[in-house]
N, C-alpha and C. Protein backbone atom coordinates (compact mmCIF):
# COMPACT_ATOMS: atom_id res chain seq x y z
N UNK A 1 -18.83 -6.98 8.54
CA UNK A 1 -19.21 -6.28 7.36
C UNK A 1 -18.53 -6.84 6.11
N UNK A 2 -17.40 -6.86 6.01
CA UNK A 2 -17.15 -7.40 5.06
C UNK A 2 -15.80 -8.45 5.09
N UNK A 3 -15.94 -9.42 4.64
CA UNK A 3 -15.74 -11.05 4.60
C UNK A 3 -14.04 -11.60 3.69
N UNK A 4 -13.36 -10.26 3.67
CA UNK A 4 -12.12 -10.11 2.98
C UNK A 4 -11.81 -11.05 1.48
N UNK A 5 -13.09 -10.87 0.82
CA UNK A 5 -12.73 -10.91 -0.55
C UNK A 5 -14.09 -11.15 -0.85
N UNK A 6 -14.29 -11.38 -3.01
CA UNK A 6 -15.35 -11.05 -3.19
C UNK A 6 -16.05 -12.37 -3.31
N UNK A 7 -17.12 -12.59 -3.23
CA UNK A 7 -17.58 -13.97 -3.49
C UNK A 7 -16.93 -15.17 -4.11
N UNK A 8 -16.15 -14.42 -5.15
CA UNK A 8 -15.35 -15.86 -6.23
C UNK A 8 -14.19 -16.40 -5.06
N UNK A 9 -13.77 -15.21 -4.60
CA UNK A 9 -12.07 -15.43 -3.66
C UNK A 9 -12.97 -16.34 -2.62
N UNK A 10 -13.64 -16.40 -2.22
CA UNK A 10 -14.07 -17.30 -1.29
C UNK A 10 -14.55 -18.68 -2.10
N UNK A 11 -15.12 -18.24 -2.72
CA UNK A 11 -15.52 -19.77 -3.59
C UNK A 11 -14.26 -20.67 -3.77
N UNK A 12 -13.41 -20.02 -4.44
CA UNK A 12 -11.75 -20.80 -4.63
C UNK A 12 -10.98 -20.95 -3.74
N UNK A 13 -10.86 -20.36 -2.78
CA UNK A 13 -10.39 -20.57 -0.82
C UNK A 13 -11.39 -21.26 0.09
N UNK A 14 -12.54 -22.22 -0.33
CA UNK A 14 -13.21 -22.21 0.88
C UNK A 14 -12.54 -22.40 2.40
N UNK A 15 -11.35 -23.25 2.52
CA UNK A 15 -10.77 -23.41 3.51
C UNK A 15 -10.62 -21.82 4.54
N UNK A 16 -10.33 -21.09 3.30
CA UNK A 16 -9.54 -19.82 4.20
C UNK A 16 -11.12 -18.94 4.41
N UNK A 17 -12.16 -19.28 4.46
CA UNK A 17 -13.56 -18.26 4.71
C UNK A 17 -13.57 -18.19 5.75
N UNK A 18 -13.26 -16.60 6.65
CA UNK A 18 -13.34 -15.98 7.51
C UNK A 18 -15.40 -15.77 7.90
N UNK A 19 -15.49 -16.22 9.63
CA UNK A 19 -16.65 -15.63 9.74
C UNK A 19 -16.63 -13.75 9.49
N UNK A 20 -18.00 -13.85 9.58
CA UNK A 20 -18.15 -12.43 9.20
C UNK A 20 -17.66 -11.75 10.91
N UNK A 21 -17.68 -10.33 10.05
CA UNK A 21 -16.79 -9.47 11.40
C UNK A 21 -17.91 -7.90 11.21
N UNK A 22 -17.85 -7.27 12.54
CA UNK A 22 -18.41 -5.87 12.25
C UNK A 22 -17.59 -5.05 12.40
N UNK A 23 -15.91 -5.24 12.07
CA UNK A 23 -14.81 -4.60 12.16
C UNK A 23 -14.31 -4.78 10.70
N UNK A 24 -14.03 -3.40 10.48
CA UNK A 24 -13.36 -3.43 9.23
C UNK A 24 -11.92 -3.75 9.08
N UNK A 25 -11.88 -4.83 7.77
CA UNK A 25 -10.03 -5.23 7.60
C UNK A 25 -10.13 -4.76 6.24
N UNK A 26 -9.50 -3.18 6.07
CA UNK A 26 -9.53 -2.18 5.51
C UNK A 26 -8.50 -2.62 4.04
N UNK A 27 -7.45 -3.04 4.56
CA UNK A 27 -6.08 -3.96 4.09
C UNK A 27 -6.44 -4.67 3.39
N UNK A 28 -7.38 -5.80 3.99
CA UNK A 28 -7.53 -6.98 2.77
C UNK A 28 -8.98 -6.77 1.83
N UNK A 29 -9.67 -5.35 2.02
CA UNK A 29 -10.50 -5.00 1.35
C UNK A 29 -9.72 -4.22 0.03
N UNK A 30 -8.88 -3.61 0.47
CA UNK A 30 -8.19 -2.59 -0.74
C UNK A 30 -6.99 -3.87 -1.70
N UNK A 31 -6.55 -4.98 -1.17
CA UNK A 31 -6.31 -5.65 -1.98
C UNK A 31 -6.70 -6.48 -2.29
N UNK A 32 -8.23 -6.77 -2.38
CA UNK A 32 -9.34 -7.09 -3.01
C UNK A 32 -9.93 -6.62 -4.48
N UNK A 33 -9.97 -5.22 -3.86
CA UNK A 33 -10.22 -4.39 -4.81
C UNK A 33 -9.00 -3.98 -6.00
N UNK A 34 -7.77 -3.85 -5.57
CA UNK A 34 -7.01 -4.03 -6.95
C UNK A 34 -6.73 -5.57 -7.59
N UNK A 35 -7.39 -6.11 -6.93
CA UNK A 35 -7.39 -7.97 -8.27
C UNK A 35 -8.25 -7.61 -8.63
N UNK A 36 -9.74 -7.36 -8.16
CA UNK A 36 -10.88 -6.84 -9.33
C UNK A 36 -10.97 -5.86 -10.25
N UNK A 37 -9.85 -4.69 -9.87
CA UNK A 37 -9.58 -3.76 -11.27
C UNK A 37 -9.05 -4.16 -11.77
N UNK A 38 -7.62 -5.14 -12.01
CA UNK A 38 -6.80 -5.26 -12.73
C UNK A 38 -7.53 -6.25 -13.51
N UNK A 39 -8.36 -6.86 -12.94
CA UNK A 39 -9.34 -7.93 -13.86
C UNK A 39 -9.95 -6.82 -15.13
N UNK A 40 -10.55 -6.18 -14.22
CA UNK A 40 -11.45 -5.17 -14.98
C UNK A 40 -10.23 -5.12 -16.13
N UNK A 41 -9.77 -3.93 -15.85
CA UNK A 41 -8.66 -3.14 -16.77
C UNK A 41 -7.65 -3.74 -17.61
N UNK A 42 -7.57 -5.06 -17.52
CA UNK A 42 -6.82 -6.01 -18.02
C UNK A 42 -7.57 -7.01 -19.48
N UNK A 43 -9.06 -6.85 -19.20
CA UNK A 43 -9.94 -7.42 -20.03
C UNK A 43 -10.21 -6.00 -21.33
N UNK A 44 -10.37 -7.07 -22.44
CA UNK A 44 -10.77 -6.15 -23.22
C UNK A 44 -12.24 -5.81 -23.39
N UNK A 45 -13.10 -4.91 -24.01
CA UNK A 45 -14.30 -4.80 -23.82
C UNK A 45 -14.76 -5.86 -25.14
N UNK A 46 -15.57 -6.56 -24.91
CA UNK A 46 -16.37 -7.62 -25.63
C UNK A 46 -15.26 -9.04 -25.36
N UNK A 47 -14.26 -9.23 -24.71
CA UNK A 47 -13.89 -10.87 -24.25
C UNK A 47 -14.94 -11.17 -23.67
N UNK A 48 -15.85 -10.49 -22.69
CA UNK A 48 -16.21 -11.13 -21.24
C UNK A 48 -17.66 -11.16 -22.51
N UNK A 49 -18.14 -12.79 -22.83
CA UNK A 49 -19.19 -12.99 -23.22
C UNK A 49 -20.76 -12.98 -22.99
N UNK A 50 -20.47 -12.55 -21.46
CA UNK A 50 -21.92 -12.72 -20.80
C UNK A 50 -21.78 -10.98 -20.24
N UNK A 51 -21.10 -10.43 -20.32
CA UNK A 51 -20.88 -8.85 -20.41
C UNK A 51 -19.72 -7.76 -21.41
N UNK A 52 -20.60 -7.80 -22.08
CA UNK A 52 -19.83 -7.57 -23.82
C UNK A 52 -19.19 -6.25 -23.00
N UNK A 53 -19.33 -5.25 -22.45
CA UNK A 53 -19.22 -3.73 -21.85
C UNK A 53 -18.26 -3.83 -20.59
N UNK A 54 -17.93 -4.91 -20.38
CA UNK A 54 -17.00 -5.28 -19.29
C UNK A 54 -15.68 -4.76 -19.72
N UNK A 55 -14.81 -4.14 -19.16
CA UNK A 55 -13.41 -4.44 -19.58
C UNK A 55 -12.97 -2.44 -20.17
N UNK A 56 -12.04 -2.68 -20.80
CA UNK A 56 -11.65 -1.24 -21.57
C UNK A 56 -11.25 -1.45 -23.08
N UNK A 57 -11.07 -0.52 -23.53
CA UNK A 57 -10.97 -0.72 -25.27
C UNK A 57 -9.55 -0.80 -24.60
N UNK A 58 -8.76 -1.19 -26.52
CA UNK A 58 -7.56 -1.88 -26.60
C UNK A 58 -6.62 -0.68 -26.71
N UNK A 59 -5.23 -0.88 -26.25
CA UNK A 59 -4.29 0.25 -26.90
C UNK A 59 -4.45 0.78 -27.94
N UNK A 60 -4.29 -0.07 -29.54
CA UNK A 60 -4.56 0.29 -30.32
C UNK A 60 -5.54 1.62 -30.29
N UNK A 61 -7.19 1.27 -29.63
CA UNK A 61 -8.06 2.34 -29.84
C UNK A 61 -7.57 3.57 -29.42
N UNK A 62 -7.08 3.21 -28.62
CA UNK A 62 -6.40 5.11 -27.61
C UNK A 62 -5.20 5.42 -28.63
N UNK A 63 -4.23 4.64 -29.19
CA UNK A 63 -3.51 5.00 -29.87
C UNK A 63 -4.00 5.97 -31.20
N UNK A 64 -4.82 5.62 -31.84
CA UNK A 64 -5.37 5.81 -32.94
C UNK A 64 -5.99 7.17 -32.70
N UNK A 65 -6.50 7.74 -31.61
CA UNK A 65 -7.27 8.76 -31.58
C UNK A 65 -6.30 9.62 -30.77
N UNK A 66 -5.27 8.99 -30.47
CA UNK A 66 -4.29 10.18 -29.21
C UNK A 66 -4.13 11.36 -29.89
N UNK A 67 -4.42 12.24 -28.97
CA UNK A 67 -4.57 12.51 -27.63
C UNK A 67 -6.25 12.70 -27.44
N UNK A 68 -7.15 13.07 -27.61
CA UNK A 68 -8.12 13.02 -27.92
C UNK A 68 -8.98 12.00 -27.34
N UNK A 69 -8.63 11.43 -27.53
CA UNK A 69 -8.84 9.67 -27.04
C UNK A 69 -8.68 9.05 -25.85
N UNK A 70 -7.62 10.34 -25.00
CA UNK A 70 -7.22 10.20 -23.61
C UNK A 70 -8.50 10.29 -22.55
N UNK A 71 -9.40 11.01 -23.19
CA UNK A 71 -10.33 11.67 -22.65
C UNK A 71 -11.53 11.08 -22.53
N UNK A 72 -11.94 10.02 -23.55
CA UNK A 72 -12.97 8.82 -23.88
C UNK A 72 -12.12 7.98 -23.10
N UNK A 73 -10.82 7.27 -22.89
CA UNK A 73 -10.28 6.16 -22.27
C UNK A 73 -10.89 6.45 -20.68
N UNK A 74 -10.35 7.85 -20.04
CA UNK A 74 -10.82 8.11 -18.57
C UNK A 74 -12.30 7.67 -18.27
N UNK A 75 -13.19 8.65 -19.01
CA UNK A 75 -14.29 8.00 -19.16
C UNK A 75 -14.70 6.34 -19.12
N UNK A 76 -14.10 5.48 -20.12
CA UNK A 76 -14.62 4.68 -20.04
C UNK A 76 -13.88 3.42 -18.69
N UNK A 77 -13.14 4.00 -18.31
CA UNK A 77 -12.65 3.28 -17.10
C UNK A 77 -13.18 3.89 -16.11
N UNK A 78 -13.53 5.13 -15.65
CA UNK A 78 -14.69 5.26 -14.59
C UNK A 78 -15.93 4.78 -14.38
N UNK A 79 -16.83 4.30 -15.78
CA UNK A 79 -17.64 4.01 -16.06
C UNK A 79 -18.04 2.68 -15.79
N UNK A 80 -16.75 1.97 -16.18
CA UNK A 80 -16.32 0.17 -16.19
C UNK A 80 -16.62 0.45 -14.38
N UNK A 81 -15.44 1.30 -13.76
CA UNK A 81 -15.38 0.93 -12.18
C UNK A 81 -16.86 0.91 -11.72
N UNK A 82 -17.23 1.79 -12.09
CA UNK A 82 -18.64 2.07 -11.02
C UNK A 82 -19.77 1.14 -11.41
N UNK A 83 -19.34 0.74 -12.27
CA UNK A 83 -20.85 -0.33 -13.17
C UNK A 83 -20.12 -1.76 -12.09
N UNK A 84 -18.52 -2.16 -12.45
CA UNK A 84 -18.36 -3.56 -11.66
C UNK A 84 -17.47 -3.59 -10.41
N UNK A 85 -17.21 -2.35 -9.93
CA UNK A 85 -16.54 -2.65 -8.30
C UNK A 85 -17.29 -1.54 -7.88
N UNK A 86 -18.63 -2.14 -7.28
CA UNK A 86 -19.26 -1.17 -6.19
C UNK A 86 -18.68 -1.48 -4.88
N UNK A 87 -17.92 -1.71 -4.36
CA UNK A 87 -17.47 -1.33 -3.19
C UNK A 87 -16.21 0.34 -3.01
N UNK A 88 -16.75 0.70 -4.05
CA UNK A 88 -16.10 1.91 -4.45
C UNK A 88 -16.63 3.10 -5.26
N UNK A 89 -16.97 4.17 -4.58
CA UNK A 89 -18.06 5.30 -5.30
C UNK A 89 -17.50 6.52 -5.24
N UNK A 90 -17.89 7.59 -5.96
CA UNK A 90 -17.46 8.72 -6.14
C UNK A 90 -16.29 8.36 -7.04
N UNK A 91 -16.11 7.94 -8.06
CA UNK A 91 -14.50 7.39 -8.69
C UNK A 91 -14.26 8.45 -9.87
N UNK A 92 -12.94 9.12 -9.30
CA UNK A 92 -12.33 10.23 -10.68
C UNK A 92 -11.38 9.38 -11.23
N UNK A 93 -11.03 9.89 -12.68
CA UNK A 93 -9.64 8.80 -13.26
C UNK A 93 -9.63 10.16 -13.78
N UNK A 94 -8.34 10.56 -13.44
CA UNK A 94 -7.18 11.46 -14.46
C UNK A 94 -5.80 10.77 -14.79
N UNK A 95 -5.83 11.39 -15.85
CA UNK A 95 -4.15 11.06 -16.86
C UNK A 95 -3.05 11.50 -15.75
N UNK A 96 -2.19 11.38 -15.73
CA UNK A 96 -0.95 11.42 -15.15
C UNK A 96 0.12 11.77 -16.03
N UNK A 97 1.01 12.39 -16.06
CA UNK A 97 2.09 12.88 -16.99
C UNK A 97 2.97 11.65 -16.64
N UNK A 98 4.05 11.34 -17.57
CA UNK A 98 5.08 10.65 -17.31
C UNK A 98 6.20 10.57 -18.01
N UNK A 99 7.14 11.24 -17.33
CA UNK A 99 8.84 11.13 -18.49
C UNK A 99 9.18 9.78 -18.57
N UNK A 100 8.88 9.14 -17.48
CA UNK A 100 9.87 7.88 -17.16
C UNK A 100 9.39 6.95 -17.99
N UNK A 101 7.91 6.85 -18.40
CA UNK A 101 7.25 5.79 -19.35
C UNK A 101 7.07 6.62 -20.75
N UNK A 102 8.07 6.85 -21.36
CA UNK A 102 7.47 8.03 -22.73
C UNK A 102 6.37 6.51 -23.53
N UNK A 103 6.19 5.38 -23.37
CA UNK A 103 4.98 4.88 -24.44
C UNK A 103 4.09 4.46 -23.61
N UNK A 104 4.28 4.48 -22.47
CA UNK A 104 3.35 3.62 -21.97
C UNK A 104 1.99 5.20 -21.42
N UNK A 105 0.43 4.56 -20.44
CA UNK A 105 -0.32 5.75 -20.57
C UNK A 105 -0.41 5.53 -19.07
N UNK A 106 -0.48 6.44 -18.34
CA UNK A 106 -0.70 6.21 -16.77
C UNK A 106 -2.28 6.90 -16.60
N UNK A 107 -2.65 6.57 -15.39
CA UNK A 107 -4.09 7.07 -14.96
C UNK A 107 -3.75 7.04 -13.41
N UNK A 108 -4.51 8.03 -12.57
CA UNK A 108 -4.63 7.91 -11.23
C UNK A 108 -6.35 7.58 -11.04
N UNK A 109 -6.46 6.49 -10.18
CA UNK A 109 -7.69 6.74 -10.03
C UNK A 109 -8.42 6.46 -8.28
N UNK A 110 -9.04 7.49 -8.16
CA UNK A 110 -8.83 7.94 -6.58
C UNK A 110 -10.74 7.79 -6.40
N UNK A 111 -11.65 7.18 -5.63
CA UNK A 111 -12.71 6.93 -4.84
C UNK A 111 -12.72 6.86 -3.50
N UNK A 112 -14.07 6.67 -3.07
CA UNK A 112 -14.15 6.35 -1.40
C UNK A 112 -14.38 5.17 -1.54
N UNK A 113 -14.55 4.45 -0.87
CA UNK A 113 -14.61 3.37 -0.10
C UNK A 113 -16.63 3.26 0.10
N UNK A 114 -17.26 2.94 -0.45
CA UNK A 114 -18.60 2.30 -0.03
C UNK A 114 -19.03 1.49 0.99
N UNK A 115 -18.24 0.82 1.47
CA UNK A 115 -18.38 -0.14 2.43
C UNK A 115 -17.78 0.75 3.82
N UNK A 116 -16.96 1.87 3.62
CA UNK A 116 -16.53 2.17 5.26
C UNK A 116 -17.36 3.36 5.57
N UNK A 117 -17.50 2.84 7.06
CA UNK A 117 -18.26 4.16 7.68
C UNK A 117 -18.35 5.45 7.45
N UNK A 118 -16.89 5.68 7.27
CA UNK A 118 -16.00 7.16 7.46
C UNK A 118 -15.77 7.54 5.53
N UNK A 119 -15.76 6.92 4.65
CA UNK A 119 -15.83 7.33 3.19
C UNK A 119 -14.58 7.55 3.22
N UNK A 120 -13.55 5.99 3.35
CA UNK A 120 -12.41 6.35 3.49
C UNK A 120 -11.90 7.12 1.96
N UNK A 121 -11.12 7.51 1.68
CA UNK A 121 -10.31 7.80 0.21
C UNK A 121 -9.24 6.47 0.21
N UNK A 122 -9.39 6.44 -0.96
CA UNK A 122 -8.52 5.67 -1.78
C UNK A 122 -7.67 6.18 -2.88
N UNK A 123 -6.89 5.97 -3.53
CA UNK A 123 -6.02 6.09 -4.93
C UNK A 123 -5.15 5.07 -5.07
N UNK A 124 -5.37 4.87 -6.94
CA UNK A 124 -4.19 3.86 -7.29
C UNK A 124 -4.07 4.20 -8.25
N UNK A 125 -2.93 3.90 -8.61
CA UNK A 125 -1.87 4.57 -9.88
C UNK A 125 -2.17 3.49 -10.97
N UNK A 126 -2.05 3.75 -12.42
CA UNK A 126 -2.10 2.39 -13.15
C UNK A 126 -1.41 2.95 -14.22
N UNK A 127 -0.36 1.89 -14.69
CA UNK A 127 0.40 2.19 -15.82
C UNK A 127 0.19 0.80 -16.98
N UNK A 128 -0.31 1.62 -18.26
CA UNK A 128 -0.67 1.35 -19.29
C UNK A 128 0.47 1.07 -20.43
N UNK A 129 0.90 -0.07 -20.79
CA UNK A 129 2.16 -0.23 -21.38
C UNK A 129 1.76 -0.56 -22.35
N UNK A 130 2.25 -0.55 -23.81
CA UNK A 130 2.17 -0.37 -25.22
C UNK A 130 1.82 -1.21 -25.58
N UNK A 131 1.95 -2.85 -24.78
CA UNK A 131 1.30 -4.00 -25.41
C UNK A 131 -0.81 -4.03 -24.49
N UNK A 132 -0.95 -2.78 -23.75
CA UNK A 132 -2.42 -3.09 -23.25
C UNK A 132 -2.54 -3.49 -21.42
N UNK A 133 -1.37 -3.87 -21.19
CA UNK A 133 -1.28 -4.75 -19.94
C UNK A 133 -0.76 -3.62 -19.07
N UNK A 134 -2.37 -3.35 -18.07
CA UNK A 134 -2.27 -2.13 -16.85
C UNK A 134 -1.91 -3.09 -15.91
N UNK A 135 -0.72 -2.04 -14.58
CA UNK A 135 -0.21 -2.69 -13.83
C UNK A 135 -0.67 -1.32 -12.32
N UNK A 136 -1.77 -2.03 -11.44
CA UNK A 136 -1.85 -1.36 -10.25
C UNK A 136 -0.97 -1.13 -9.14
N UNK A 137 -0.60 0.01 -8.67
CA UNK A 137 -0.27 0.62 -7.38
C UNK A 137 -1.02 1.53 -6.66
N UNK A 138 -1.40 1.17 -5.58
CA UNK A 138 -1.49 1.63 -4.14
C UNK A 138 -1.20 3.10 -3.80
């Protein structure tokens, strides 16, 4: 079912292309999937030239409208997920409180799994630091 990474990771590894399997490697699917968010979430919206809607607005924008703005950011990162990592559906993003980062913005964002039988759950934490640059956890 699935071939432990996404088409590009194989394109740039051909050496390492695994035949296909009807056993799920659950592991190297979920850290699959956080290089393609952090891609996502790491891009700004209009870099990606051949998908202007790719990506998330800049700190600045969330800054400017905080708190208010917290609420359009969730949005538009659920929106980003489900439009470019379909191997992942049903996707909530809520804010997260945080003493320990007073500037930076955290998000949890928790889906199933599309590709597994069973609709596994997932969640990953992402912290949003003042210069723009989200950093995923598991």
């Amino acid at each position: 079912m699935f071939e432990k990474g996404t088409l590009f990771e194989r394109l740039l590894h051909p050496d390492q292309s695994a035949s296909r399997t009807l056993e799920e490697d659950t592991g190297a699917q979920l850290r699959s999937i956080m290089r393609n968010l952090a891609r996502i979430l790491n891009t700004r919206t209009g870099q990606a030239p051949a998908q202007l809607d790719y990506g998330i607005a800049s700190p600045s924008e969330v800054a400017q409208g905080y708190p208010e703005s917290l609420a359009t950011m969730q949005k538009t990162i659920r929106q980003c997920i489900e439009r470019y990592e379909p191997r992942l559906r049903d996707v909530q993003v809520m804010q997260i409180e945080s003493d320990d980062h007073k500037l930076a913005v955290r998000f949890q964002i928790s889906a199933k799994l599309a590709t597994s039988k069973h609709g596994t759950q997932v969640s990953f934490d992402t912290l949003m630091d003042p210069a723009g640059h989200v950093d995923l956890m598991a």
